[in-house]
C-alpha atoms as a PDB file:
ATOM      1  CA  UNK A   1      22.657  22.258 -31.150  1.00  0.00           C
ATOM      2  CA  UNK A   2      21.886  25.827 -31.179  1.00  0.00           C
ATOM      3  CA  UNK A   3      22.773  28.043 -34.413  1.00  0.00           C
ATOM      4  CA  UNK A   4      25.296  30.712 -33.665  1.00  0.00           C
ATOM      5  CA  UNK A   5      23.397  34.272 -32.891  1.00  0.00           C
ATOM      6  CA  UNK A   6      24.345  36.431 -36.519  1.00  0.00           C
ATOM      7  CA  UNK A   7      27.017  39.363 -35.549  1.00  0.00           C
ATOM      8  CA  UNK A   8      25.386  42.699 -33.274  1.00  0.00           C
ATOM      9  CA  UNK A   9      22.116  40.527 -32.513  1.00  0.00           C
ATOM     10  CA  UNK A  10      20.888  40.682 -28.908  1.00  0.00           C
ATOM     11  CA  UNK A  11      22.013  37.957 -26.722  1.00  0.00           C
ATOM     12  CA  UNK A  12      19.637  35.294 -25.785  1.00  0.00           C
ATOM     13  CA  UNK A  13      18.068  36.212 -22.051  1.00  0.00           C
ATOM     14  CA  UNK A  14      19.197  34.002 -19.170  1.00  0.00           C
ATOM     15  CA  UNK A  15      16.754  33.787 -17.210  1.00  0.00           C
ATOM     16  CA  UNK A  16      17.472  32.760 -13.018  1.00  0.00           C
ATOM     17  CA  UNK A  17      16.721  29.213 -12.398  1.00  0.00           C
ATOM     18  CA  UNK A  18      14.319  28.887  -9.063  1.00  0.00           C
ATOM     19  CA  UNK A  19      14.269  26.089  -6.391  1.00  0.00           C
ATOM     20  CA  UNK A  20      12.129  26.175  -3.545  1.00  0.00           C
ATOM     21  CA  UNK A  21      12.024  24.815   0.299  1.00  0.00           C
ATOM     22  CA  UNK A  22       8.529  24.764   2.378  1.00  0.00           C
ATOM     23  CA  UNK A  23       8.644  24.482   6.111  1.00  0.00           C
ATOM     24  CA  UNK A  24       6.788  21.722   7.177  1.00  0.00           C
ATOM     25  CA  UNK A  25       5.057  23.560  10.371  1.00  0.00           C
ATOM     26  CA  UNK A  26       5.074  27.547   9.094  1.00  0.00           C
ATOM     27  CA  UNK A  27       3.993  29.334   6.185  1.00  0.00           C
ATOM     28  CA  UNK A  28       7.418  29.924   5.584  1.00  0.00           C
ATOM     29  CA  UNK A  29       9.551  29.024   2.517  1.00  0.00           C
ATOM     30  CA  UNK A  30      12.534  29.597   1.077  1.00  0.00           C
ATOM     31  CA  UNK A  31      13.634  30.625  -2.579  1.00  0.00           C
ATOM     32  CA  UNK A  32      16.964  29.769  -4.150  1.00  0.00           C
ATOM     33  CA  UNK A  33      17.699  31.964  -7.188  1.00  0.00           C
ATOM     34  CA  UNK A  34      20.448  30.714  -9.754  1.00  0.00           C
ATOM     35  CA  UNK A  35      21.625  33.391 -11.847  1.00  0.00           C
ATOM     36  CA  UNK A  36      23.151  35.546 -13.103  1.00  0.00           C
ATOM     37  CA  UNK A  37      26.005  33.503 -13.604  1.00  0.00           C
ATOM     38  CA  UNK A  38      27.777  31.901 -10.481  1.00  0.00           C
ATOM     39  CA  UNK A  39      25.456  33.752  -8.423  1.00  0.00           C
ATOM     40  CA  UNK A  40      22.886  32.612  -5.818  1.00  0.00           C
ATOM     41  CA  UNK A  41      20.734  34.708  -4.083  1.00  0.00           C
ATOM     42  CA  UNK A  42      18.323  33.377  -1.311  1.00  0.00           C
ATOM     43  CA  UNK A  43      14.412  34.731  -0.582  1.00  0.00           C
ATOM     44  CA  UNK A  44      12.425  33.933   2.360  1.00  0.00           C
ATOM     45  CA  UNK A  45       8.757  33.832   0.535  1.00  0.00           C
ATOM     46  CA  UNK A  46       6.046  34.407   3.284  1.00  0.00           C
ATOM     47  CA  UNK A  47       3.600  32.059   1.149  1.00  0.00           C
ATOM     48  CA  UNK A  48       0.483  33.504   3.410  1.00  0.00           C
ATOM     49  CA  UNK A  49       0.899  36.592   2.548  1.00  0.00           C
ATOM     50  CA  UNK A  50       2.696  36.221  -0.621  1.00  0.00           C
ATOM     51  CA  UNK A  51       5.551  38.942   0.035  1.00  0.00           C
ATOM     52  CA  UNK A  52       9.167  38.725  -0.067  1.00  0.00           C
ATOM     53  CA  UNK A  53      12.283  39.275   1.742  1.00  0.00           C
ATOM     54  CA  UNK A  54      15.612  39.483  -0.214  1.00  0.00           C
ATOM     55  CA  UNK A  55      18.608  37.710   1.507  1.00  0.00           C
ATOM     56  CA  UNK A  56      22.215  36.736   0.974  1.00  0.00           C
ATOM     57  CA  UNK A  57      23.671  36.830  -2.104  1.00  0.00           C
ATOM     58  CA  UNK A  58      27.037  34.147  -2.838  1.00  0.00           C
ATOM     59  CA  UNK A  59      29.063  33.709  -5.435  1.00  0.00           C
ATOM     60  CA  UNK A  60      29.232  30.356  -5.543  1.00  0.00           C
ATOM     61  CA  UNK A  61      26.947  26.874  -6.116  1.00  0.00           C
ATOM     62  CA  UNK A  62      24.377  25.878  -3.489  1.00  0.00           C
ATOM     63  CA  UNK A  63      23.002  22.544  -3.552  1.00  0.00           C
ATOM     64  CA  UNK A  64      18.926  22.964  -2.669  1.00  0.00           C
ATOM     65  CA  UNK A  65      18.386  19.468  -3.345  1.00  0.00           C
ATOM     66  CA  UNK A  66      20.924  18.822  -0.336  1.00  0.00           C
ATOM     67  CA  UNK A  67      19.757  21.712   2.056  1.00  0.00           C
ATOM     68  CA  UNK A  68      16.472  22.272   4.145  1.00  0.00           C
ATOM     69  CA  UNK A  69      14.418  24.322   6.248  1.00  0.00           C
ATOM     70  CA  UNK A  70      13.374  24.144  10.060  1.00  0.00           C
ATOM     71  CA  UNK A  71      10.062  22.934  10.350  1.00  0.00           C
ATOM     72  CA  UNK A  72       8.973  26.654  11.903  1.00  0.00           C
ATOM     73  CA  UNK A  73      10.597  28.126   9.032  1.00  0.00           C
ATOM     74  CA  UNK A  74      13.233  30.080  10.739  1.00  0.00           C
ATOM     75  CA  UNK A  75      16.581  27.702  10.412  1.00  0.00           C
ATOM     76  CA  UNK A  76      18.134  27.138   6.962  1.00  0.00           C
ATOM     77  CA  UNK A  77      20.477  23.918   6.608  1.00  0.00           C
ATOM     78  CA  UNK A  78      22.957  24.636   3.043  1.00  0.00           C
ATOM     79  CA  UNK A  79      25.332  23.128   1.409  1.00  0.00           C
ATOM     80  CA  UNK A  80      27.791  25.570  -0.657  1.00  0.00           C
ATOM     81  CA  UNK A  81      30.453  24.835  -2.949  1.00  0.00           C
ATOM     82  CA  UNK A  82      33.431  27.642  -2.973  1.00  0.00           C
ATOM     83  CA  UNK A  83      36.708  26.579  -4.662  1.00  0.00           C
ATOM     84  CA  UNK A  84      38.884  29.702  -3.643  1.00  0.00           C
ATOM     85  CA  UNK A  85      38.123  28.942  -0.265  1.00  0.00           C
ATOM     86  CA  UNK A  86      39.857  25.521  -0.947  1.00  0.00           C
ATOM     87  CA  UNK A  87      43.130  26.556   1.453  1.00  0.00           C
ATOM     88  CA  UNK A  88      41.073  27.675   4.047  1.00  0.00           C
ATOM     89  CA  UNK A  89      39.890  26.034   6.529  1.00  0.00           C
ATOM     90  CA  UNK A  90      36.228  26.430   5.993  1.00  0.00           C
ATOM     91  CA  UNK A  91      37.593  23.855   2.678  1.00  0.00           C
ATOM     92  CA  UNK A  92      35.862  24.651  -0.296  1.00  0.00           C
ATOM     93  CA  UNK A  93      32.434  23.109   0.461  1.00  0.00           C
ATOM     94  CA  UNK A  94      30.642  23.228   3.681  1.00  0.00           C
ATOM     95  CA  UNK A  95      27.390  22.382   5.150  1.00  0.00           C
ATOM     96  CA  UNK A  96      26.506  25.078   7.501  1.00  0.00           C
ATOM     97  CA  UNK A  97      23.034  26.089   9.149  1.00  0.00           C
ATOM     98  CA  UNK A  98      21.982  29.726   9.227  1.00  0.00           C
ATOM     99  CA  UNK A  99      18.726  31.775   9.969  1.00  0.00           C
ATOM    100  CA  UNK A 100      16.713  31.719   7.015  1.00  0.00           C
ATOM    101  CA  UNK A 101      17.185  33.703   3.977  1.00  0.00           C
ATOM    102  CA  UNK A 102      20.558  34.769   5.166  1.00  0.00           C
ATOM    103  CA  UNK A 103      23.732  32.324   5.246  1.00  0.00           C
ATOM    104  CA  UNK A 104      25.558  33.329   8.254  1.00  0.00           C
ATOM    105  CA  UNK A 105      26.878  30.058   9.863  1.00  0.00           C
ATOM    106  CA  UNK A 106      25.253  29.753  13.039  1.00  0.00           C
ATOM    107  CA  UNK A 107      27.058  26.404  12.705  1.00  0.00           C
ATOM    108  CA  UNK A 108      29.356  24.974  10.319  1.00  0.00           C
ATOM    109  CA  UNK A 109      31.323  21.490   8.848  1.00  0.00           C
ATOM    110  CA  UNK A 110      33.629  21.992   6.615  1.00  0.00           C
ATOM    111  CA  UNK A 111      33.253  19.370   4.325  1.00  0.00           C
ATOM    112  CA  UNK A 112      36.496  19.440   1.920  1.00  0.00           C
ATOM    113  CA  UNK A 113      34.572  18.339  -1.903  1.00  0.00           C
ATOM    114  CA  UNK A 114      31.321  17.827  -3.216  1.00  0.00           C
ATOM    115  CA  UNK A 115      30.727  14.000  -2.155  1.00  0.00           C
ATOM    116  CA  UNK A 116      27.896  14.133   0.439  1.00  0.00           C
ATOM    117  CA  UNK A 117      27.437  16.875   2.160  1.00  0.00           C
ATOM    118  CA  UNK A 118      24.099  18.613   3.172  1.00  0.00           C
ATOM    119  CA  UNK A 119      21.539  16.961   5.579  1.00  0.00           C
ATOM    120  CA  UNK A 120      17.839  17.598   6.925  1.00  0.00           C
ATOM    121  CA  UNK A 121      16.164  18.709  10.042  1.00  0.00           C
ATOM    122  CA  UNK A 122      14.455  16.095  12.120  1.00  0.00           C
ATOM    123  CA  UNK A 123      12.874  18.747  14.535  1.00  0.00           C
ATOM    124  CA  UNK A 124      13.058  22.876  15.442  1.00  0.00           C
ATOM    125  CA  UNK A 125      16.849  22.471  16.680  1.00  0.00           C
ATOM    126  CA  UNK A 126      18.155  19.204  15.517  1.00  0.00           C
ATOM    127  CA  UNK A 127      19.999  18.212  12.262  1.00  0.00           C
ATOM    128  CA  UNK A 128      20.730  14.793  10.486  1.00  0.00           C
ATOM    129  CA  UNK A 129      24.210  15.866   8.728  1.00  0.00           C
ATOM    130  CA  UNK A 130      24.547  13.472   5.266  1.00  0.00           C
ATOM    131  CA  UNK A 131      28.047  11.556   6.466  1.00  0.00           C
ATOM    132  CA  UNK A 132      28.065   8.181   7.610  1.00  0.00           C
ATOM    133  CA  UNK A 133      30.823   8.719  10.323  1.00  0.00           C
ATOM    134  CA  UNK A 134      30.877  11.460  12.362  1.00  0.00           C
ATOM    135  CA  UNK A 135      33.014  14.806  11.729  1.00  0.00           C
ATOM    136  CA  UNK A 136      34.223  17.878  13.218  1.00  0.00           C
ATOM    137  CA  UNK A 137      32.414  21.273  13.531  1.00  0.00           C
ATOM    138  CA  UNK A 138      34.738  24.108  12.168  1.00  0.00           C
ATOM    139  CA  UNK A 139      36.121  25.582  15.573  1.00  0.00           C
ATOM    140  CA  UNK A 140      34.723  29.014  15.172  1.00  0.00           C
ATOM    141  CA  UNK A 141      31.168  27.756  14.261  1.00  0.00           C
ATOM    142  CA  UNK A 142      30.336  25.258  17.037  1.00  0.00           C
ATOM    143  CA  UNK A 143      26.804  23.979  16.559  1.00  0.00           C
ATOM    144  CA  UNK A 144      25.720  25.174  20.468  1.00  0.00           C
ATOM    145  CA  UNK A 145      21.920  25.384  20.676  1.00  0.00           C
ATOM    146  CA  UNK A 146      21.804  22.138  17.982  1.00  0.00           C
ATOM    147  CA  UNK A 147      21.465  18.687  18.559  1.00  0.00           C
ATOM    148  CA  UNK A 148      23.450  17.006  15.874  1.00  0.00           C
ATOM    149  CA  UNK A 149      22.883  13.470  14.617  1.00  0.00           C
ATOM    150  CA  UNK A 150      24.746  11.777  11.067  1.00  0.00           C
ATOM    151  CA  UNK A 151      23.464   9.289   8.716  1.00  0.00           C
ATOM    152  CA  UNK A 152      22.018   9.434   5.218  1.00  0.00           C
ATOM    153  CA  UNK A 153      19.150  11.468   3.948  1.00  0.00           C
ATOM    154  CA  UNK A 154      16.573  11.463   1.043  1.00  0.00           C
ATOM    155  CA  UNK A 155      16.815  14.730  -1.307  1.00  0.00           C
ATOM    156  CA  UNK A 156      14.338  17.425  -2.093  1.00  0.00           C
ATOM    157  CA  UNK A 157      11.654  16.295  -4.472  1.00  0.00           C
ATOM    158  CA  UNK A 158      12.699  17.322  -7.831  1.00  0.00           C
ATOM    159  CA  UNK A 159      10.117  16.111  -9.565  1.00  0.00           C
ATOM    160  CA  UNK A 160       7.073  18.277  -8.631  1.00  0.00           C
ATOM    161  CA  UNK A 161       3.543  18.145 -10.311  1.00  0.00           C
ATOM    162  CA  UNK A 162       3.832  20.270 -13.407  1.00  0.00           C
ATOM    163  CA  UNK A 163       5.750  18.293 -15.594  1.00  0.00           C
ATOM    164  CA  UNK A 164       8.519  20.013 -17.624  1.00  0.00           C
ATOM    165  CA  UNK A 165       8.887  22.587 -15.182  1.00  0.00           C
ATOM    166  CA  UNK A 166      12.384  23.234 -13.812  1.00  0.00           C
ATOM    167  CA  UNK A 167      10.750  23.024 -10.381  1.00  0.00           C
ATOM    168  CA  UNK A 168       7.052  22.678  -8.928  1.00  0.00           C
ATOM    169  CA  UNK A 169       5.180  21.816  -5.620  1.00  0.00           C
ATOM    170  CA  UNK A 170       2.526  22.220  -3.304  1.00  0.00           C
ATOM    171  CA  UNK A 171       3.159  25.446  -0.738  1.00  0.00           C
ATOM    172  CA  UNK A 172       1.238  25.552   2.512  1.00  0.00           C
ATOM    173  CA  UNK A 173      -2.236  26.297   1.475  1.00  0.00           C
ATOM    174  CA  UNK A 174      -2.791  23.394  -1.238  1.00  0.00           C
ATOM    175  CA  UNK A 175      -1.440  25.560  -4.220  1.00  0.00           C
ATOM    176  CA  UNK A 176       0.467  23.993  -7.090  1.00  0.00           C
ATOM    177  CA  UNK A 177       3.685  26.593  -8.194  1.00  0.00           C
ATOM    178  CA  UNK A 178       5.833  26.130 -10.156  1.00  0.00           C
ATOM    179  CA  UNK A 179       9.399  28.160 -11.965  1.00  0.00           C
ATOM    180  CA  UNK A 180       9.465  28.976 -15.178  1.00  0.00           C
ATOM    181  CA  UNK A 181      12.162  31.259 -17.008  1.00  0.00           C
ATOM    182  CA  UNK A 182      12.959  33.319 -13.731  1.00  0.00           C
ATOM    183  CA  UNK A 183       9.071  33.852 -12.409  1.00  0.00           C
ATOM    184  CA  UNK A 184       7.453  31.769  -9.717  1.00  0.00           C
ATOM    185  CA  UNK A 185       4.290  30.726 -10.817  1.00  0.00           C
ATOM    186  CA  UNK A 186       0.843  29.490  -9.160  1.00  0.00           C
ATOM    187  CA  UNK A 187      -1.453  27.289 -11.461  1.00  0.00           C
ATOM    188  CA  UNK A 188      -5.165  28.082 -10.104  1.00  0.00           C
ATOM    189  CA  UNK A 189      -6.153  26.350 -12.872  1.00  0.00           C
ATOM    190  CA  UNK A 190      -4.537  24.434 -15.977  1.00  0.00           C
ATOM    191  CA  UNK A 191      -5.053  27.453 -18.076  1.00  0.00           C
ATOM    192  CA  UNK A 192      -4.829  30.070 -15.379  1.00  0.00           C
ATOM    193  CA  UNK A 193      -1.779  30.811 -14.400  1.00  0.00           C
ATOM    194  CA  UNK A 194      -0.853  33.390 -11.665  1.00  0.00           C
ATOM    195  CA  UNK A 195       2.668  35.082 -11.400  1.00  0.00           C
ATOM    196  CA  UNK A 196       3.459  35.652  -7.855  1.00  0.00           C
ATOM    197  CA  UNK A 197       7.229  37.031  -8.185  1.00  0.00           C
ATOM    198  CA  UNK A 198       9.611  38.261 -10.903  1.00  0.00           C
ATOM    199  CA  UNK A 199      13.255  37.312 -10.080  1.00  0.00           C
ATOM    200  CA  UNK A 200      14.341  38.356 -13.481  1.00  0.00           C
ATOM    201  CA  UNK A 201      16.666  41.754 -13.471  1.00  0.00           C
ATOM    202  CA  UNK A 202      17.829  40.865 -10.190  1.00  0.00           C
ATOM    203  CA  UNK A 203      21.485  41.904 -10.105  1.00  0.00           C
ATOM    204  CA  UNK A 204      24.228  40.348  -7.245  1.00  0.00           C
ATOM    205  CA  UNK A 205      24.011  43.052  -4.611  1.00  0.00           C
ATOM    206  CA  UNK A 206      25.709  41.313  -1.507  1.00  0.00           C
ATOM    207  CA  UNK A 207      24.990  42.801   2.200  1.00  0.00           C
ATOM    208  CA  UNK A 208      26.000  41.833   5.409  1.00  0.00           C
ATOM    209  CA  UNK A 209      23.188  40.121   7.221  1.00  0.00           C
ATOM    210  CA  UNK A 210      20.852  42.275  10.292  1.00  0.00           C
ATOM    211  CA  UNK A 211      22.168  41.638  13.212  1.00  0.00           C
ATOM    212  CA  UNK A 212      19.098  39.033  14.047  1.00  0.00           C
ATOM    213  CA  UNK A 213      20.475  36.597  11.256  1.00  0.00           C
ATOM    214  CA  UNK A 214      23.802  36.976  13.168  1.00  0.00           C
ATOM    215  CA  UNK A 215      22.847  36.015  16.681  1.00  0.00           C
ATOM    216  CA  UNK A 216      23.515  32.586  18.323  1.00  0.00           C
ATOM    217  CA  UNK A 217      21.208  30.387  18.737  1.00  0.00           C
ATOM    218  CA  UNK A 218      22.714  29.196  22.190  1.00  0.00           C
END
């Protein structure tokens, strides 16, 4: 149990918590950023080169362990929780695919609560959804350009190869990396540690996606 902070001392830092996607084909990944609060913000990490693109921002819980990334890199599957959006239609969680780091639904399932949900990509352009029976594509986000399959699906790794670390893997070119309060980390060596990006200070700055994110894929 933590002791109380005394009266006028500095609150503790929160630092974001990081989860992170690899495509299996590109040297393309994607960064989920948790924090501040019931934030997310998304980063498409060009692991070759090491630089970063800032995406969408949502208030709101994402599920990484439930979404995935297009073997070239380029599609994102999610999986978003968003109770006001309960009397919608949309229902307040959805699995929707988007181009990566942005979260316009090129395609979308409402998916009414947090049981299931999510799916992988078994190819480029098609999608295993995470429901044993088939279900309905919200009306205004038809999945055109996808080829659409259902059944069950393993989740991300969580457990990477630095143990104790919120999150770790391997990227593209045989590094380990790994989170640790709000930085994304490679470990050259056990006792050489590299930081490759700072995520702390970010601040929820939603914009609409470029028009690329927005275009069909059909």
């Amino acid at each position: 149990m933590n002791t109380p902070a005394e009266p006028g001392s500095p609150r503790p830092r929160l630092h974001p918590r990081l989860f992170v996607i690899f495509a299996s084909e590109a040297d393309e990944a994607v960064i989920f950023a948790r924090g501040p609060s019931a934030w997310f913000q998304l980063v498409r990490w060009d692991t070759r080169h090491d630089s970063f693109e800032p995406g969408a921002w949502i208030r709101g819980t994402i599920y990484p362990e439930r979404c995935d990334l297009s073997p070239d890199g380029r599609l994102l599957l999610y999986f978003v929780y968003q109770g006001r959006r309960g009397w919608t239609s949309y229902t307040s969680a959805w699995t929707g695919v988007s181009r990566s780091p942005w979260l316009t639904a090129l395609a979308l399932w409402p998916w009414r609560s947090t049981w299931g949900g999510g799916g992988r990509f078994e190819g480029h352009r098609k999608v295993v959804l995470a429901s044993s029976v088939p279900c309905a594509a919200h009306p205004d986000h038809p999945p055109a350009g996808l080829t659409v399959a259902f059944g069950s699906r393993p989740r991300q790794v969580m457990d990477g190869p630095v143990p104790g670390a919120p999150w770790s893997g391997v990227d593209q070119r045989g590094r380990v990396v790994f989170a640790h309060d709000g930085l994304l980390i490679w470990r050259r060596k056990p006792n050489d540690h590299v930081v490759l990006a700072d995520f702390n200070g970010d601040r929820p700055d939603p914009q609409p996606a470029p028009e690329w994110a927005t275009r069909p894929l059909a």
